[in-house]
N, C-alpha and C. Protein backbone atom coordinates (compact mmCIF):
# COMPACT_ATOMS: atom_id res chain seq x y z
N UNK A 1 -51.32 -29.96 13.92
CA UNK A 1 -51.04 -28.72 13.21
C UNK A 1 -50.46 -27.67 14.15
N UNK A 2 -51.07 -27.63 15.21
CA UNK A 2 -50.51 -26.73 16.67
C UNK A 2 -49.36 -26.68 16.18
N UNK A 3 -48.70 -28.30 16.70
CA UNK A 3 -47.29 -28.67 16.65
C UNK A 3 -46.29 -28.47 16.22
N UNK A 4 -47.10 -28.46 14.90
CA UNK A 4 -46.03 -27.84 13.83
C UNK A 4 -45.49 -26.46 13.56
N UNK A 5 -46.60 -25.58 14.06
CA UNK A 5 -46.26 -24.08 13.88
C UNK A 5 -45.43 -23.45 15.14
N UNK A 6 -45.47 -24.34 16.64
CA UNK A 6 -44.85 -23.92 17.54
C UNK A 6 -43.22 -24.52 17.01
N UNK A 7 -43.18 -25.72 16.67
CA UNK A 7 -41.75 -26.08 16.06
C UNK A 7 -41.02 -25.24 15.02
N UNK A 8 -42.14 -24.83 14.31
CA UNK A 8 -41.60 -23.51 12.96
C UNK A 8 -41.08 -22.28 13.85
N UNK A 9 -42.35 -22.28 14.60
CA UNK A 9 -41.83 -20.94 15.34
C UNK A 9 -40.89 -20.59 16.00
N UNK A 10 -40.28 -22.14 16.53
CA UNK A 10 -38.99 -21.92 17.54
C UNK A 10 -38.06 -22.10 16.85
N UNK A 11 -38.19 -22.93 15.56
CA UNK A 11 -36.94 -22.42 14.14
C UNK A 11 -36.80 -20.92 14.31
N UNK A 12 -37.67 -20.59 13.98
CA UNK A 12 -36.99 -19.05 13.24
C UNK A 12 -36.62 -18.22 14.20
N UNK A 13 -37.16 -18.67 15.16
CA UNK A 13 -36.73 -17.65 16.49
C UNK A 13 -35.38 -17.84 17.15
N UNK A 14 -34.50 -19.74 16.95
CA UNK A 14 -33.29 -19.58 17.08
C UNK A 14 -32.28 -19.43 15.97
N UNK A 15 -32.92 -19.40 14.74
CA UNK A 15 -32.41 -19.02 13.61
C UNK A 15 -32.05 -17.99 13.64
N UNK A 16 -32.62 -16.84 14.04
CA UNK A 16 -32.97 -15.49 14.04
C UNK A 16 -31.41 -14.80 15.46
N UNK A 17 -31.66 -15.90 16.89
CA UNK A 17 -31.01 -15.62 17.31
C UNK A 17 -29.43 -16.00 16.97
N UNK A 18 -29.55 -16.79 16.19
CA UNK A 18 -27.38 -17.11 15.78
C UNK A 18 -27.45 -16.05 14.85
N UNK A 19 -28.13 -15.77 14.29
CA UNK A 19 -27.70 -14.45 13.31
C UNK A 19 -27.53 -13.11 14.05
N UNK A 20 -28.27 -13.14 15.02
CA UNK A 20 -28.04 -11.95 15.81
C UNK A 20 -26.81 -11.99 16.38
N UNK A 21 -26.34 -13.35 17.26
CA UNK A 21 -25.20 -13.53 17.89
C UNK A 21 -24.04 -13.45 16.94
N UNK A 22 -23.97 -13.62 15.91
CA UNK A 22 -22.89 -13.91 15.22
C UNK A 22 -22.64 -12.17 14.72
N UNK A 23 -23.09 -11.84 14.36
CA UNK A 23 -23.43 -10.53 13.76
C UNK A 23 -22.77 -9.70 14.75
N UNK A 24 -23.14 -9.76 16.14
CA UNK A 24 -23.07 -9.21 17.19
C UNK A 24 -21.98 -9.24 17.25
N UNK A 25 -20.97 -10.31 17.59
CA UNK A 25 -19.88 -11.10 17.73
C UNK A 25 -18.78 -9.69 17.57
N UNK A 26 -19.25 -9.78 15.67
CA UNK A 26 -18.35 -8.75 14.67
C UNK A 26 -18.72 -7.59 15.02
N UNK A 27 -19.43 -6.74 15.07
CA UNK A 27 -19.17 -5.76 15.55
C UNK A 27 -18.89 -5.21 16.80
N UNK A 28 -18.57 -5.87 17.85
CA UNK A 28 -18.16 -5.67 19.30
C UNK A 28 -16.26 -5.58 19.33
N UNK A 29 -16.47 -6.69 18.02
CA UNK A 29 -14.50 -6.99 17.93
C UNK A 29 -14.19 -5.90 17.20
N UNK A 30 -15.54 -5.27 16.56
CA UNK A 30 -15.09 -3.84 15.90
C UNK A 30 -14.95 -2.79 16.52
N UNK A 31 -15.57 -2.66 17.56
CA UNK A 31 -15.54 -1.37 18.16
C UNK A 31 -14.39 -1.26 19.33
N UNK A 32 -14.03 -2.69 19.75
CA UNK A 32 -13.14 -2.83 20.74
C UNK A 32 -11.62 -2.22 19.80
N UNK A 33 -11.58 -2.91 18.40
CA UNK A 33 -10.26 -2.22 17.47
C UNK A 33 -10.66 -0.78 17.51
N UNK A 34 -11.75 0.09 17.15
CA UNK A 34 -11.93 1.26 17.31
C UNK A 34 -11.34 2.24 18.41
N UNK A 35 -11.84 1.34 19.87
CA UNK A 35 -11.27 1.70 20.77
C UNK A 35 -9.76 1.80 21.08
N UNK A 36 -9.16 1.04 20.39
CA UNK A 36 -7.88 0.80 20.51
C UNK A 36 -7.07 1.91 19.69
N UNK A 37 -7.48 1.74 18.33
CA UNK A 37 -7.17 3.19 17.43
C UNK A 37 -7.10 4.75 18.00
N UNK A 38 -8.18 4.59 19.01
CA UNK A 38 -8.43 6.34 19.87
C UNK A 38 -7.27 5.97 20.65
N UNK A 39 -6.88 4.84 21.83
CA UNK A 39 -6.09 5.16 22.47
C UNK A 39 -4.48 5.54 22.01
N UNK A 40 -4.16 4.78 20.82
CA UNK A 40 -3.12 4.90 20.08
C UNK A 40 -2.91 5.84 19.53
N UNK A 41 -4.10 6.40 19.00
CA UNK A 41 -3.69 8.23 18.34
C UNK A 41 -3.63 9.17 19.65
N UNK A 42 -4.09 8.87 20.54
CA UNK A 42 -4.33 9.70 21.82
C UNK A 42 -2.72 9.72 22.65
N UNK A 43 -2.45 8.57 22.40
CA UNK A 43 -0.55 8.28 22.91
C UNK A 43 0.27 8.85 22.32
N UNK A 44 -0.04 8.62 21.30
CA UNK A 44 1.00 9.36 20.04
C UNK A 44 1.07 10.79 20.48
N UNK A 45 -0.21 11.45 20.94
CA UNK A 45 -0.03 12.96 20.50
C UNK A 45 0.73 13.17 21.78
N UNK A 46 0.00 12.39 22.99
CA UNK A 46 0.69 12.95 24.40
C UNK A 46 2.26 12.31 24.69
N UNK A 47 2.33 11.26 23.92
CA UNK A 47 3.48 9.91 24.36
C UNK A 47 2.76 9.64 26.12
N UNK A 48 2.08 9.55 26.46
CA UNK A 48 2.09 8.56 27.94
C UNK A 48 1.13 7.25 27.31
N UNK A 49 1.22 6.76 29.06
CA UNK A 49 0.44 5.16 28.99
C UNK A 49 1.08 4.12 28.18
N UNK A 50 1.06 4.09 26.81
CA UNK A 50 1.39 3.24 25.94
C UNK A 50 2.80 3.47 25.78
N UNK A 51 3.26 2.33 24.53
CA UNK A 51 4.54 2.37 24.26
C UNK A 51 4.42 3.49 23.40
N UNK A 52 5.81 4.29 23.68
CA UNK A 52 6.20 5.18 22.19
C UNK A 52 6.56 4.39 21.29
N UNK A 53 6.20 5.07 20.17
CA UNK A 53 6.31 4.23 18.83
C UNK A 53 7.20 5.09 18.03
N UNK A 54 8.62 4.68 17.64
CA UNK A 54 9.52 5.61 16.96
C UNK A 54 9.20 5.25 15.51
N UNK A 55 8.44 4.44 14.93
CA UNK A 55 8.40 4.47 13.35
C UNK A 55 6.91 4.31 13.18
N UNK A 56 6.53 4.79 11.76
CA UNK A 56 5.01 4.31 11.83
C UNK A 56 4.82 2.32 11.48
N UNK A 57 5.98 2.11 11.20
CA UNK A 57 5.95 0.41 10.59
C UNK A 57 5.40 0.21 12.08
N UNK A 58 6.15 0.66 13.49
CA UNK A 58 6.39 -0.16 14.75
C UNK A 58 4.14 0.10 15.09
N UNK A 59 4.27 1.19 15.10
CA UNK A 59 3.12 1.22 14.97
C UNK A 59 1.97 0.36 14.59
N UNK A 60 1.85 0.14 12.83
CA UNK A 60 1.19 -0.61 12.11
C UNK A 60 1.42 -2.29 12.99
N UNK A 61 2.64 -2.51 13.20
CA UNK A 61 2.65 -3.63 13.41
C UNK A 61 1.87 -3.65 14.97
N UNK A 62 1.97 -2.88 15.62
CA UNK A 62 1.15 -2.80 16.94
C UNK A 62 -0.75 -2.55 16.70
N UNK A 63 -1.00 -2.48 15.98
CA UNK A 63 -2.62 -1.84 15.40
C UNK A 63 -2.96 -3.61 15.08
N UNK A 64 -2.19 -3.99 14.00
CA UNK A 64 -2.37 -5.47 13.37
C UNK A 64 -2.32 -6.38 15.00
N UNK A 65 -1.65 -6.31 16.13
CA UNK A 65 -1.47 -7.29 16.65
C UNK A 65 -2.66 -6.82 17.43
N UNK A 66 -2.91 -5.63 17.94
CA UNK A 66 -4.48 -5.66 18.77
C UNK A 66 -5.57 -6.02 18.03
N UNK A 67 -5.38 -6.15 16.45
CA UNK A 67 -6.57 -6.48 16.13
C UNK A 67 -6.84 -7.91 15.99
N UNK A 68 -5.29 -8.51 15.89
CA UNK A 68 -5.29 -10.26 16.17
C UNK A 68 -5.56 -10.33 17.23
N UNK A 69 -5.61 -10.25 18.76
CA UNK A 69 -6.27 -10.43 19.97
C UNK A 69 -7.82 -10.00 19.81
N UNK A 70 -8.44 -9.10 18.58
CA UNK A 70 -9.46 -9.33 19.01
C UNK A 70 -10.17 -10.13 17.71
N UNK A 71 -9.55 -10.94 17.36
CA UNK A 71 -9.77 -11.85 16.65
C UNK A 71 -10.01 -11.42 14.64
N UNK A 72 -9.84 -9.94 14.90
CA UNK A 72 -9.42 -9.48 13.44
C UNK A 72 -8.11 -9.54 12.46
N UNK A 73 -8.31 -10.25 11.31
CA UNK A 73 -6.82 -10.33 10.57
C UNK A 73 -6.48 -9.48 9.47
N UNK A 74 -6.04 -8.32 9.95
CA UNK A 74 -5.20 -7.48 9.47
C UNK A 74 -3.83 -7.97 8.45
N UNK A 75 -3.68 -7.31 7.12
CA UNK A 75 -2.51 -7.19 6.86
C UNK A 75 -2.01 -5.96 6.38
N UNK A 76 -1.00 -5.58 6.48
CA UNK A 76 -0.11 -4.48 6.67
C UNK A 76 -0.65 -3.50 5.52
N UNK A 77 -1.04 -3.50 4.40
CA UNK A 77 -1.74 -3.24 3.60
C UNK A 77 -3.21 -1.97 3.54
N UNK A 78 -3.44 -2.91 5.06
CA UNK A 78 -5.16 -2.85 5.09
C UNK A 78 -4.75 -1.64 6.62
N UNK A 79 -3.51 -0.77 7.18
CA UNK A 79 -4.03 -0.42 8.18
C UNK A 79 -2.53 1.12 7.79
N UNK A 80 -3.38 1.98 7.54
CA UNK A 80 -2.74 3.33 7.37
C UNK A 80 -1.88 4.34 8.51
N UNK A 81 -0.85 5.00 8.46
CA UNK A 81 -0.85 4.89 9.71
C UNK A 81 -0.02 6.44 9.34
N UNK A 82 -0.81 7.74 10.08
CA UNK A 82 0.23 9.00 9.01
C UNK A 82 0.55 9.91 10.32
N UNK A 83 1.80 10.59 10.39
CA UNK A 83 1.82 11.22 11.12
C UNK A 83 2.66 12.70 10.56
N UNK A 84 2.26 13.50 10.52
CA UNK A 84 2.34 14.74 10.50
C UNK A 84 2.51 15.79 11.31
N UNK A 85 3.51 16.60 11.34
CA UNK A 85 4.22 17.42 12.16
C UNK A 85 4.71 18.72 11.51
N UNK A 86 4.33 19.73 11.73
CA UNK A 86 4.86 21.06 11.60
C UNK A 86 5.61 21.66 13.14
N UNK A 87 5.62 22.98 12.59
CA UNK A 87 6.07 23.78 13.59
C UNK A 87 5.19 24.05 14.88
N UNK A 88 4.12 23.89 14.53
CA UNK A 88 3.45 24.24 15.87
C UNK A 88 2.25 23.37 16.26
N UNK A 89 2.20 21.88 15.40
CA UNK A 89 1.07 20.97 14.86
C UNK A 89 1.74 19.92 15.23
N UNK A 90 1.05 18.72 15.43
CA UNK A 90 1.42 17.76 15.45
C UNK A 90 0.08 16.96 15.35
N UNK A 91 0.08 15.91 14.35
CA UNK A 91 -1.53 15.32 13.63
C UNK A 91 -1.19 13.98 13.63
N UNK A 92 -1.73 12.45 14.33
CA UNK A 92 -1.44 11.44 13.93
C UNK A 92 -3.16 11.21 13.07
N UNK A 93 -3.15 10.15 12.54
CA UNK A 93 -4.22 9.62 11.69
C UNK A 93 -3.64 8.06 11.28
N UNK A 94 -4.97 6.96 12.65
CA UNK A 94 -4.82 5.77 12.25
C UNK A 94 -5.82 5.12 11.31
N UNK A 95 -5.68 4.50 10.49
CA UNK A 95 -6.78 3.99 9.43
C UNK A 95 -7.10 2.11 9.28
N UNK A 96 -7.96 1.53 10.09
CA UNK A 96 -7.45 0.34 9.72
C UNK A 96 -8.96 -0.03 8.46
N UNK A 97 -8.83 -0.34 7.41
CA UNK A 97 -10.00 -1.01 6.66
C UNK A 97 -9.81 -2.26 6.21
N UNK A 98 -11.01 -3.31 6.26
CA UNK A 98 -10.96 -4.41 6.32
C UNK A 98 -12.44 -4.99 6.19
N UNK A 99 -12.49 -6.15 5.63
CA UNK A 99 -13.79 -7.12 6.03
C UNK A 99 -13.61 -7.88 7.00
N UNK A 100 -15.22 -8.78 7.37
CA UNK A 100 -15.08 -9.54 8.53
C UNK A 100 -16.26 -10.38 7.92
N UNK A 101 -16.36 -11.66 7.84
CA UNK A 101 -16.78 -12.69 7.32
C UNK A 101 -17.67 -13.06 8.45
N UNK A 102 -19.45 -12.88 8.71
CA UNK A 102 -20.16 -13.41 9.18
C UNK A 102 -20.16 -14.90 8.60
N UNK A 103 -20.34 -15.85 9.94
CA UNK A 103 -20.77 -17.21 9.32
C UNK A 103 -22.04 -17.54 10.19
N UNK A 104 -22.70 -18.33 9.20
CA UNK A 104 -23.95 -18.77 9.92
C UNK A 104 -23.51 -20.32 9.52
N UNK A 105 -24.53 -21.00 9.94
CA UNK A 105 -24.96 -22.47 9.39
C UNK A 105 -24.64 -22.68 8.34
N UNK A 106 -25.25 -22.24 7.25
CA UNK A 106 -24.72 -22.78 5.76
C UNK A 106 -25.17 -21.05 4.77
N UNK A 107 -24.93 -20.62 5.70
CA UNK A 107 -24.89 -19.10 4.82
C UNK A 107 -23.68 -18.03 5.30
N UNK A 108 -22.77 -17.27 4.44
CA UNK A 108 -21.83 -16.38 5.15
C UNK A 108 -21.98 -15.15 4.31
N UNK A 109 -21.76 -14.38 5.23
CA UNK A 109 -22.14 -13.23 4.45
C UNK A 109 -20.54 -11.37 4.83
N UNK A 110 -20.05 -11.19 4.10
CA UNK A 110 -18.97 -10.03 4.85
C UNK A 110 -20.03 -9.28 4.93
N UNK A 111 -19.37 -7.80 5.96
CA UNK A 111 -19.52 -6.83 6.64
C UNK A 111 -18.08 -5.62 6.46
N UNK A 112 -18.23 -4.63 5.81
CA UNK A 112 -16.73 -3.97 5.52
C UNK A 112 -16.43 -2.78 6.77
N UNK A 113 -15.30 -2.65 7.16
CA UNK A 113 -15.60 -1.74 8.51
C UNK A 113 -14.12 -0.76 7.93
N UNK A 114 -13.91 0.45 8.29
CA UNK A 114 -13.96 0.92 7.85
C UNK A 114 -13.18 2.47 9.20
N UNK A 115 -12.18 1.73 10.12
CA UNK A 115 -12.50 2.72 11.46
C UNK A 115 -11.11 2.98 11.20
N UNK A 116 -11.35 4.79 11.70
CA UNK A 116 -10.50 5.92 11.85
C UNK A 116 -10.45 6.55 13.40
N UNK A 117 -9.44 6.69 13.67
CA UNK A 117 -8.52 7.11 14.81
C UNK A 117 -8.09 8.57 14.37
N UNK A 118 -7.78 9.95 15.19
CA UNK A 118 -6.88 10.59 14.69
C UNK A 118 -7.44 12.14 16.06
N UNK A 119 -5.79 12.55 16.15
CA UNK A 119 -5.57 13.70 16.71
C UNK A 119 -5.14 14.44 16.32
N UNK A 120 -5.09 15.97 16.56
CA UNK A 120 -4.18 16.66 16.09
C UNK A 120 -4.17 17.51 17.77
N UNK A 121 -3.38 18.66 17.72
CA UNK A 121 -2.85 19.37 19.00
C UNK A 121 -1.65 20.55 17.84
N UNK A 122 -2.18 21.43 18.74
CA UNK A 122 -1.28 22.93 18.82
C UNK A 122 -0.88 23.38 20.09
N UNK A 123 0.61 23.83 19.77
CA UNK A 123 1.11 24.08 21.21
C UNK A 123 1.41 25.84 21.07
């Protein structure tokens, strides 16, 4: 009987840990796209470091490909991209929204994320 409850017990305890890991997984690839969104609105406003981006398409298509390196699949659809300019303003605002499909063993479950980027500056 011991036997059995230390074997149960080490079920649920690596059960417990792939759900954590997997879980984990997704939101790290989330925050790394997050991170990426700040640096991209942060370029935009200053133009250094990064590439300038003369259209918002060139853009979008640059947001979608960092989020394919971090293993998120974006489509053009799913990632907003606005830039706004007056006389003395200048405002970018990146938007990417999307799900991300936890998988376990024989259970999957999404997670909807939901991350915003954005600067503005007065000169």
């Amino acid at each position: 009987m011991r036997k059995v409850a230390v074997v149960l017990g080490w079920t649920i305890f690596l059960f417990a840990a792939i759900v954590v890991w997997q879980t984990s997984l997704v939101y790290v690839a989330n925050f790394r796209l997050r991170s990426d969104l700040n640096a991209m609105a942060v370029e935009q406003k200053s133009r250094i470091g990064w590439k300038a981006f003369d259209s918002e398409a060139d853009l979008r298509t640059a947001i979608i490909t960092h989020a394919q390196e971090r293993g998120i699949q974006l489509k053009p659809e799913q990632v907003i991209v606005e830039r706004i300019a007056t006389w003395n303003a200048m405002s970018v605002s990146l938007t990417a929204d999307y799900d991300a499909t936890v998988n376990l063993l024989l259970y999957s479950y999404t997670l909807h994320f939901q991350d915003r980027a954005s600067t503005e500056s007065t000169s």
